[in-house]
N, C-alpha and C. Protein backbone atom coordinates (compact mmCIF):
# COMPACT_ATOMS: atom_id res chain seq x y z
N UNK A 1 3.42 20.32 -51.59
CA UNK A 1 3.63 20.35 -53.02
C UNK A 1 4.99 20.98 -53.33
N UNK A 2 5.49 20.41 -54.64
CA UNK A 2 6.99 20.92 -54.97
C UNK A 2 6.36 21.71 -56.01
N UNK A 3 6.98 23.26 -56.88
CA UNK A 3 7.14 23.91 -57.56
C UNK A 3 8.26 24.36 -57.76
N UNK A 4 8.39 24.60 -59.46
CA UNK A 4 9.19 25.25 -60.30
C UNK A 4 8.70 26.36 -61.31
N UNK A 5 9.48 27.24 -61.19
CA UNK A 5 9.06 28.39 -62.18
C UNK A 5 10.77 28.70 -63.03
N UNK A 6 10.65 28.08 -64.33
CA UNK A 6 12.06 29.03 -65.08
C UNK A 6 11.50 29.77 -66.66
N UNK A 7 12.76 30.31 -67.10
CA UNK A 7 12.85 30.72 -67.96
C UNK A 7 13.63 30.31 -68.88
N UNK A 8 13.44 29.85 -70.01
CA UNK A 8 14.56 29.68 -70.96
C UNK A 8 14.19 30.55 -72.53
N UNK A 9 16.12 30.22 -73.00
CA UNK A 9 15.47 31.18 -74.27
C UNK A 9 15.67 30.19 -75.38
N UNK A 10 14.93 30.02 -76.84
CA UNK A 10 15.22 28.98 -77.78
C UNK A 10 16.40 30.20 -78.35
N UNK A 11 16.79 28.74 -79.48
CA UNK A 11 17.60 29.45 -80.44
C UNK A 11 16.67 30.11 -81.68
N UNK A 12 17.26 31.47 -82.11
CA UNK A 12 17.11 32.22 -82.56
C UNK A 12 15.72 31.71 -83.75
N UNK A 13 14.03 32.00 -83.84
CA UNK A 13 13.46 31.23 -84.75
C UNK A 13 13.02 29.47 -84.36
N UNK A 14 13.48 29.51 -83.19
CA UNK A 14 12.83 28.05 -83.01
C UNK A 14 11.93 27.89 -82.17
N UNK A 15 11.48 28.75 -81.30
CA UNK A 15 10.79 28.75 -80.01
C UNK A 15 9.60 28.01 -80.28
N UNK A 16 8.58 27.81 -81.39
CA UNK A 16 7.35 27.32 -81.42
C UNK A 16 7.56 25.99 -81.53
N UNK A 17 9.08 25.25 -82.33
CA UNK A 17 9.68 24.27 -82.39
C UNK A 17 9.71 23.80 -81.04
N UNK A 18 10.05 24.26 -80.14
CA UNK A 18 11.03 23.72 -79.16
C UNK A 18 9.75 23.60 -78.07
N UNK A 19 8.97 24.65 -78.25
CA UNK A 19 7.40 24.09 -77.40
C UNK A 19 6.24 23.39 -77.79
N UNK A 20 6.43 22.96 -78.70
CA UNK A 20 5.87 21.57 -79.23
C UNK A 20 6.50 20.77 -78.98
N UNK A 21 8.23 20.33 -79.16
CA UNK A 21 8.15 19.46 -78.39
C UNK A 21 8.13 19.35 -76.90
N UNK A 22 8.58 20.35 -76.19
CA UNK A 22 7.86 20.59 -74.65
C UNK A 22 6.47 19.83 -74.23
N UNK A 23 5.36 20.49 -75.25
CA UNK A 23 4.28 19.97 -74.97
C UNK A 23 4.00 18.34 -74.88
N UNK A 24 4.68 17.96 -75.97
CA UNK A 24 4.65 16.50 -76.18
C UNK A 24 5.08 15.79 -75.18
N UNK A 25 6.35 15.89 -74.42
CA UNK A 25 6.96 15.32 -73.20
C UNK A 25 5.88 15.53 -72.07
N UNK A 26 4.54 16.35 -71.86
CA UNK A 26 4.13 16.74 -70.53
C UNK A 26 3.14 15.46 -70.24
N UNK A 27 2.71 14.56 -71.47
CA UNK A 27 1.59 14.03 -70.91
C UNK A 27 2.21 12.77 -70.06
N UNK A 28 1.08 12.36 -69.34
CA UNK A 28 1.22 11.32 -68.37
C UNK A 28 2.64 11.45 -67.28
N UNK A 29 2.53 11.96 -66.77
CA UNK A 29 3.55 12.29 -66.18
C UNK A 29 3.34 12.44 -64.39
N UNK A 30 2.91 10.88 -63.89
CA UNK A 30 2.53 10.58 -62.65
C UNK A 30 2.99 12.10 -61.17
N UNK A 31 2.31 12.21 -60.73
CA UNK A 31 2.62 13.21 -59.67
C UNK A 31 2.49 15.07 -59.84
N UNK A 32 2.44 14.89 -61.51
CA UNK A 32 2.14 16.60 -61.42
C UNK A 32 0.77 17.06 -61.65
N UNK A 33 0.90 18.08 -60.93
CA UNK A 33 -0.57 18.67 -61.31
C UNK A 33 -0.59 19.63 -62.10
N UNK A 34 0.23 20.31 -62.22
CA UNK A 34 0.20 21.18 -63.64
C UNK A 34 1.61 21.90 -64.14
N UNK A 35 1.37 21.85 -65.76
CA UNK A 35 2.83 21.72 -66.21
C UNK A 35 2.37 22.86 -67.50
N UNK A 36 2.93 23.84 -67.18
CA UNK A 36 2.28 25.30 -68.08
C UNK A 36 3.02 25.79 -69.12
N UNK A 37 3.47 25.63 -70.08
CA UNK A 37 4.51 26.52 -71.06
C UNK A 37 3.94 27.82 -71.73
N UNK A 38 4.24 28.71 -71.69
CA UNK A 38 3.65 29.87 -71.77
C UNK A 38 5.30 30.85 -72.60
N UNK A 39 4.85 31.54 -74.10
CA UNK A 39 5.63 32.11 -74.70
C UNK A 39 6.03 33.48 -73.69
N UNK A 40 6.76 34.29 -74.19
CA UNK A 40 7.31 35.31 -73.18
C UNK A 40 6.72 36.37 -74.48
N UNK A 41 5.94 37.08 -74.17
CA UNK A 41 5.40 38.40 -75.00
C UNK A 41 6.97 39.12 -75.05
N UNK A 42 7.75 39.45 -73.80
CA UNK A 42 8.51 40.61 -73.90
C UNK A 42 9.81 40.18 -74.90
N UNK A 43 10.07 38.69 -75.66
CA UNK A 43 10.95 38.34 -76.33
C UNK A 43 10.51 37.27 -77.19
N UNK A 44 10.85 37.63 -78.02
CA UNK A 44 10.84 36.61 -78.95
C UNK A 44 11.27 35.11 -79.35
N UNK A 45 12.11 34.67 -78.48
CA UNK A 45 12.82 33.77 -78.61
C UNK A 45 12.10 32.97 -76.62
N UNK A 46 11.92 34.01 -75.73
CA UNK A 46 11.75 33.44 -74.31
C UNK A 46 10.81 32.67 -74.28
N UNK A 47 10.95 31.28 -73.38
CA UNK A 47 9.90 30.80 -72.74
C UNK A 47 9.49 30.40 -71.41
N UNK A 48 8.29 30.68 -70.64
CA UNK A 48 8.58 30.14 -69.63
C UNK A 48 7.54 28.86 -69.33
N UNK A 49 7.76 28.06 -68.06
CA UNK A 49 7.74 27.07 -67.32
C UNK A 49 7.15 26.96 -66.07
N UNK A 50 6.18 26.97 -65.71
CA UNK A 50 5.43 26.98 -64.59
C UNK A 50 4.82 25.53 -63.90
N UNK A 51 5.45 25.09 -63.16
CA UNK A 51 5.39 23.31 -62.83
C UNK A 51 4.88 23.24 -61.27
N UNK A 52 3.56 22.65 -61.18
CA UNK A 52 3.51 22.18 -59.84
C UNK A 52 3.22 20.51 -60.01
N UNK A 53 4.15 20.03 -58.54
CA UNK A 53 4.20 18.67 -58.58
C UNK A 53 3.63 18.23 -57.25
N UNK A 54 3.17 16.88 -56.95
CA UNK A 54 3.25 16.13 -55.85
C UNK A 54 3.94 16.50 -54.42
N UNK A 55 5.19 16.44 -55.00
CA UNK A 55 6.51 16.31 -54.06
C UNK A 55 7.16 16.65 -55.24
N UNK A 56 9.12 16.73 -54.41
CA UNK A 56 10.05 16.82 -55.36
C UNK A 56 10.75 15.43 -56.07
N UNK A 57 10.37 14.15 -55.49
CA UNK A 57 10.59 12.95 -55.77
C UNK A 57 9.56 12.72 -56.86
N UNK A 58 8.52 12.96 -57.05
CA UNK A 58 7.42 13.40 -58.34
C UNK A 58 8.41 13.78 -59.08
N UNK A 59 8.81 14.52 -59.31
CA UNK A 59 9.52 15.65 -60.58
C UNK A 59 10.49 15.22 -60.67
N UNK A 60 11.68 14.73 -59.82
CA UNK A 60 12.41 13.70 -60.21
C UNK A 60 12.45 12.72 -61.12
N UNK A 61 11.64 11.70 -60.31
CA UNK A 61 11.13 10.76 -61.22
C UNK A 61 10.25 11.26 -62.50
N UNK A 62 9.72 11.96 -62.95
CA UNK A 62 9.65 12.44 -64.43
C UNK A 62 10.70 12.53 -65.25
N UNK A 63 11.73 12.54 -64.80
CA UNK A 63 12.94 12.87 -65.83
C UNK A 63 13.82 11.39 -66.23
N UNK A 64 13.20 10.38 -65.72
CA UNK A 64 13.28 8.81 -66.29
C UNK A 64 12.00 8.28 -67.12
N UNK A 65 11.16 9.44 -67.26
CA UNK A 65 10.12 9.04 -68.49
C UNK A 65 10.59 9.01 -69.54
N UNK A 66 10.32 7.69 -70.89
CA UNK A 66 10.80 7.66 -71.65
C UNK A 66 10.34 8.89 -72.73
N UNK A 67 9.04 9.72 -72.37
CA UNK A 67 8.46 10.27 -73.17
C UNK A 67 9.68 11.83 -72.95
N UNK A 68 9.41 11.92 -71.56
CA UNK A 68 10.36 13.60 -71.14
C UNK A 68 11.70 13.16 -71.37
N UNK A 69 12.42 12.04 -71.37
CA UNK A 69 13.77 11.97 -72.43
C UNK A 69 13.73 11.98 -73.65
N UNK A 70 12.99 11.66 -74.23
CA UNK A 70 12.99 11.90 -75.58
C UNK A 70 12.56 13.40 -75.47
N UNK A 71 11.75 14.29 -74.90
CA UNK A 71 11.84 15.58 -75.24
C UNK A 71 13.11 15.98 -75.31
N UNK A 72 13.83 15.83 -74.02
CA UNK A 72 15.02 16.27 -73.48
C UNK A 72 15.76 16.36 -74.99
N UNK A 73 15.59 15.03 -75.08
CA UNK A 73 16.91 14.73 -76.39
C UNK A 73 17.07 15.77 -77.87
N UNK A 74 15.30 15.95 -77.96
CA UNK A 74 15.02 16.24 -79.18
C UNK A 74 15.12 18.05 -78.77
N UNK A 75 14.64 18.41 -78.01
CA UNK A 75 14.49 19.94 -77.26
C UNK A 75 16.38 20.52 -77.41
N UNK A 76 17.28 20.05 -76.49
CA UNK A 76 17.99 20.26 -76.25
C UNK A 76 18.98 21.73 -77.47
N UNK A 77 19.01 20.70 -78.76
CA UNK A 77 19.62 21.46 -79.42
C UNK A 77 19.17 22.85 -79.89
N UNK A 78 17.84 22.78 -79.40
CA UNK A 78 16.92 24.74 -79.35
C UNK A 78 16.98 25.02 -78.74
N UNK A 79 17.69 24.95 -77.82
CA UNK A 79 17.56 25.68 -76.19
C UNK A 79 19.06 27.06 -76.37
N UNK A 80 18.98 27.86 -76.21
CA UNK A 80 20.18 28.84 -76.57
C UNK A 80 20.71 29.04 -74.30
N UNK A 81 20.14 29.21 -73.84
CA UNK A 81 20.62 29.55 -72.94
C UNK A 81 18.72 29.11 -71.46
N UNK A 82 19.26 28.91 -70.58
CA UNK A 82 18.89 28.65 -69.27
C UNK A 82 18.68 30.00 -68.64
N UNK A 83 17.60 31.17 -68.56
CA UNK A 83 17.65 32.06 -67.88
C UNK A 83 17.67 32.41 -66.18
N UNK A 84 16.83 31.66 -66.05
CA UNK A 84 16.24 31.41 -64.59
C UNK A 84 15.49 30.21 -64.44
N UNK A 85 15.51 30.27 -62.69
CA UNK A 85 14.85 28.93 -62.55
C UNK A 85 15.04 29.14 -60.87
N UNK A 86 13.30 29.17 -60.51
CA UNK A 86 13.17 28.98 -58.85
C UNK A 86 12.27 28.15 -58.77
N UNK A 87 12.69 27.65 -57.34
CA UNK A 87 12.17 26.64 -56.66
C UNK A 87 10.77 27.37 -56.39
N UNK A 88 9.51 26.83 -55.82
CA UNK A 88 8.58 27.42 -55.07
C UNK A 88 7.97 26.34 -54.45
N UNK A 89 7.21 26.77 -53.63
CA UNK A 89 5.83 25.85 -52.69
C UNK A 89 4.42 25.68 -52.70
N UNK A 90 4.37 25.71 -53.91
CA UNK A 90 2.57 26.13 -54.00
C UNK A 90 1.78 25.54 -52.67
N UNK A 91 0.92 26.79 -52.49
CA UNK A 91 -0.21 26.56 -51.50
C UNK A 91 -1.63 26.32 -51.80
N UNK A 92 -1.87 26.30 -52.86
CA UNK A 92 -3.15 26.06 -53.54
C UNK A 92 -3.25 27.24 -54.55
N UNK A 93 -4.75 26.96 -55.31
CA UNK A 93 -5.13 27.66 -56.43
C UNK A 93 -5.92 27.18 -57.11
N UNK A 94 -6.82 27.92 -58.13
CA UNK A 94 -7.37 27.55 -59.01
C UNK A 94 -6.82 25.84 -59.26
N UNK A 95 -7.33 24.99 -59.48
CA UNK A 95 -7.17 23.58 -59.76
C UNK A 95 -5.90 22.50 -58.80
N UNK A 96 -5.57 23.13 -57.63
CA UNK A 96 -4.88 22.64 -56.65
C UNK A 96 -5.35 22.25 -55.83
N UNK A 97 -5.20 21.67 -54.68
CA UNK A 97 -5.72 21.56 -53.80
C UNK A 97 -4.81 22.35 -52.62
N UNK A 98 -5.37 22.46 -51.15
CA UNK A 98 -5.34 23.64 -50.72
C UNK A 98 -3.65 22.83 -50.11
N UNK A 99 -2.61 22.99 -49.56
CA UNK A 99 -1.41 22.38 -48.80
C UNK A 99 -1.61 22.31 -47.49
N UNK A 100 -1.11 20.95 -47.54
CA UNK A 100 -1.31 20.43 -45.88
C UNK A 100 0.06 21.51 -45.10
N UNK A 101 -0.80 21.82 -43.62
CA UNK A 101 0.15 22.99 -43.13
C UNK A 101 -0.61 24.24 -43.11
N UNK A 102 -1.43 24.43 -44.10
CA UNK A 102 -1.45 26.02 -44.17
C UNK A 102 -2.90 26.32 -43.69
């Protein structure tokens, strides 16, 4: 399995804006198993991103959905800054299945 964990911050007053449309871009979105947006208690404006996929060719190919371009498009101009952003490997969990290998 491929994983991502980031952080971003909206612009100043838009954050509930900008994760609605987040939410809207997540459905149907072949290869992931879970796609989490979660506000940041410690800021007001932070959000984060918690993504497990298939593979990384999964998550790739999400970003030629017409639905997650149109987030892209519409999201973009609330986005104030890109905080972080790591790669990870999920090994299983609650609603995963366990990774071949381990």
């Amino acid at each position: 399995m491929y994983g991502m964990i980031g952080k971003m911050t909206a612009v100043e007053g838009k954050r509930d804006e900008l994760i609605a449309i987040l939410l809207e871009g997540t459905t149907a979105m072949p290869g992931c198993r879970s796609y989490v947006i979660a506000r940041d208690p410690a800021g007001a404006n932070g959000i984060w991103i918690t993504e497990v996929w298939d593979d990384q060719a999964s998550h790739k190919a999400s970003l030629a959905l017409p639905a997650v371009k149109a987030a892209i498009t519409r999201g973009k101009p609330l986005i104030d800054t890109f905080d972080q952003s790591t790669v990870t490997e999920p090994v299983g969990g609650h609603g995963l299945p366990v990774a071949a290998g381990r």
